[in-house]
Protein backbone atom coordinates (compact mmCIF):
# COMPACT_ATOMS: atom_id res chain seq x y z
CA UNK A 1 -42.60 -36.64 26.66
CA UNK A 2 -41.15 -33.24 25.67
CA UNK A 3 -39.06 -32.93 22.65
CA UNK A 4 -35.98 -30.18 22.99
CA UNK A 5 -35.61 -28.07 20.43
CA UNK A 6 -31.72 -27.76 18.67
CA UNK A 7 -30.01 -24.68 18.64
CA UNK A 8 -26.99 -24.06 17.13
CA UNK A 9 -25.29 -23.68 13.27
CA UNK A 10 -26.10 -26.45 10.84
CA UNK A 11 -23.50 -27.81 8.78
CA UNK A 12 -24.48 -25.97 5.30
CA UNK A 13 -24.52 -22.67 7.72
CA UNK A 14 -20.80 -23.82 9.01
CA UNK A 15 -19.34 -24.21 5.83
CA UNK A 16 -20.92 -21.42 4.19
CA UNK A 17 -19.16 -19.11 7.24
CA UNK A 18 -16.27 -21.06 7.11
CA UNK A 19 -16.28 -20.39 3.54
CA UNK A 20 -16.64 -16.44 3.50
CA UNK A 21 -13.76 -16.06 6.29
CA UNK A 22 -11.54 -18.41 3.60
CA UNK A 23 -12.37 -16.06 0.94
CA UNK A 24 -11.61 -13.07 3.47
CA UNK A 25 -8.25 -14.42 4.70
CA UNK A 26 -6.99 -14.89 1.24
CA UNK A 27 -8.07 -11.50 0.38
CA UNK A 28 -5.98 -10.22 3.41
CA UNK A 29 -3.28 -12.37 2.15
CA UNK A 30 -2.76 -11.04 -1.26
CA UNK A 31 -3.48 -7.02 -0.09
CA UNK A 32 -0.78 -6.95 3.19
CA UNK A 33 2.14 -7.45 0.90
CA UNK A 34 1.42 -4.41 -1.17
CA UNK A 35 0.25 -2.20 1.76
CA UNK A 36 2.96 -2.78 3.60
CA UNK A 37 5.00 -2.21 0.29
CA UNK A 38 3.26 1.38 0.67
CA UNK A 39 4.22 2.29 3.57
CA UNK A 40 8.40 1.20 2.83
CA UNK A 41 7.56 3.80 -0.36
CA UNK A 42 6.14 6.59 2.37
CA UNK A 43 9.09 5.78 4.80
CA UNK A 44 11.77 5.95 1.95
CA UNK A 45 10.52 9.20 0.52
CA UNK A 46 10.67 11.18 3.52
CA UNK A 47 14.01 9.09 4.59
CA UNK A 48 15.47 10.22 0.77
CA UNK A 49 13.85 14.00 1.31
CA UNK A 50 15.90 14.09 4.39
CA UNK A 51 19.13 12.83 3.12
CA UNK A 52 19.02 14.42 -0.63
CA UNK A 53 18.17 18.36 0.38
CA UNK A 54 16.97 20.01 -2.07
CA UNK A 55 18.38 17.97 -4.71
CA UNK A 56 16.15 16.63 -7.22
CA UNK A 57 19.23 13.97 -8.34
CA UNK A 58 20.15 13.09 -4.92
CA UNK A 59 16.83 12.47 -3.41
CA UNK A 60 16.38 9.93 -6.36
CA UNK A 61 19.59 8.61 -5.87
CA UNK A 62 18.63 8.04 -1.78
CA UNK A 63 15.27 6.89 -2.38
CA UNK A 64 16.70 4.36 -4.84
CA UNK A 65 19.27 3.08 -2.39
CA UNK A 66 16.30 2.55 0.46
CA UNK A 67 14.07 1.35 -1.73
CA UNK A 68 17.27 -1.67 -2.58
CA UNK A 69 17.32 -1.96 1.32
CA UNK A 70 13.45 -2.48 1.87
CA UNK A 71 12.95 -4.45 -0.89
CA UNK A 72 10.39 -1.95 -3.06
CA UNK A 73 10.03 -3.16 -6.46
CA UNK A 74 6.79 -1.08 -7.07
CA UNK A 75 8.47 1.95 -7.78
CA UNK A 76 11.86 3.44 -8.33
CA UNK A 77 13.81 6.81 -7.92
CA UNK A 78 12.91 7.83 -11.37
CA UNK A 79 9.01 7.79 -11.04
CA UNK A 80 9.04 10.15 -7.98
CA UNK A 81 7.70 13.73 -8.42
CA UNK A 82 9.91 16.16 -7.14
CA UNK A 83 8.55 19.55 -6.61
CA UNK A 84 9.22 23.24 -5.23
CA UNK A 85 6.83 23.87 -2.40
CA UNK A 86 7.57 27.60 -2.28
CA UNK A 87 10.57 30.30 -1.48
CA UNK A 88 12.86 28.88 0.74
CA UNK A 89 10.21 25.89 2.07
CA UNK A 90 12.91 22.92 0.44
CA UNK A 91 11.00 20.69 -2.15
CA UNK A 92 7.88 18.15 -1.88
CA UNK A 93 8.48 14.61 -2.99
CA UNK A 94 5.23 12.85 -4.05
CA UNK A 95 4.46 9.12 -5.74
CA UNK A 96 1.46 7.47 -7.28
CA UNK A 97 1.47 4.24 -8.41
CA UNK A 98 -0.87 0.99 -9.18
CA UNK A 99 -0.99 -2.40 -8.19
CA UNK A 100 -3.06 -5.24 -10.00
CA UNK A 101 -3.84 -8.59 -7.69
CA UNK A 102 -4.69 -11.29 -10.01
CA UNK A 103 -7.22 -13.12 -8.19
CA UNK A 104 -9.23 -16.10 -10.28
CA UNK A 105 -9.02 -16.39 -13.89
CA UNK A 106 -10.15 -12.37 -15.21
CA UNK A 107 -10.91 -11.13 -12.49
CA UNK A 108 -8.35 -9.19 -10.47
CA UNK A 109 -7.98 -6.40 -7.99
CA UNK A 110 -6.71 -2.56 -8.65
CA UNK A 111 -5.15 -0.77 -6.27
CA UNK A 112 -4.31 2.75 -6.11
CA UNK A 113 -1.82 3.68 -4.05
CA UNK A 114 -0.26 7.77 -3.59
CA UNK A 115 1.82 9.40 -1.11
CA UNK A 116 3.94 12.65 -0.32
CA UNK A 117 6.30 14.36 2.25
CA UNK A 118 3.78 17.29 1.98
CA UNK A 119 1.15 18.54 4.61
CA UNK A 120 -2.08 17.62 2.33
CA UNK A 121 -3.57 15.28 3.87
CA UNK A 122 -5.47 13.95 1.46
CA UNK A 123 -2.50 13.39 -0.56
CA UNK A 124 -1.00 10.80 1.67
CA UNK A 125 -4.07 8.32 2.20
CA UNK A 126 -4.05 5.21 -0.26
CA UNK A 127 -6.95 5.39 -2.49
């Protein structure tokens, strides 16, 4: 009489997987409300840019009443940077701002979010 072999994942091995994409999925959880917080910030600065000119006041003012409208609490009007970009190029409009996700007991996440209605690339990615 031959004896077959098993194949296949043993119950420690399921719940050890099952237990990494848990951990993964709440992870995911906790980060897609502030990312897509981000991008309402990068959508509401150029949207504010655009209806504020050159303005420092009224581009605060703009971004204030979108960010009321999309629901951003992360950052207000007031902790935009609002600079010249050069003779007769209109102004830049450029955020940075942080985000701590408690996650059990100390330990928590920090992220680093930064953005701008600039060309510099690297200025736009989230850190």
């Amino acid at each position: 009489m031959r004896t077959h072999r098993q194949n296949g994942v043993s119950l420690t091995g399921l719940i050890l997987v099952l237990a990494v994409l848990g951990i993964v999925a709440v992870l995911a959880l906790k980060i897609l409300p502030t990312y897509t917080e981000y991008r309402a910030v990068k959508n509401a600065i150029v949207t504010a840019k655009a209806a504020g000119g050159n303005s420092p006041l009224e581009i605060r003012k703009a971004f204030d009443a979108n960010a009321t409208v999309a629901y951003i609490t992360a950052i207000s009007g007031s902790d935009l940077t609002i600079e010249r970009e050069g003779e007769g190029k209109g102004v830049e409009v450029s955020f940075a701002y942080e985000k701590k996700i408690p996650l059990v007991g100390p330990a928590s996440l920090l992220l680093e979010y930064q953005g701008t209605t600039g060309t510099s690339a690297a200025a736009a990615k989230p850190h």
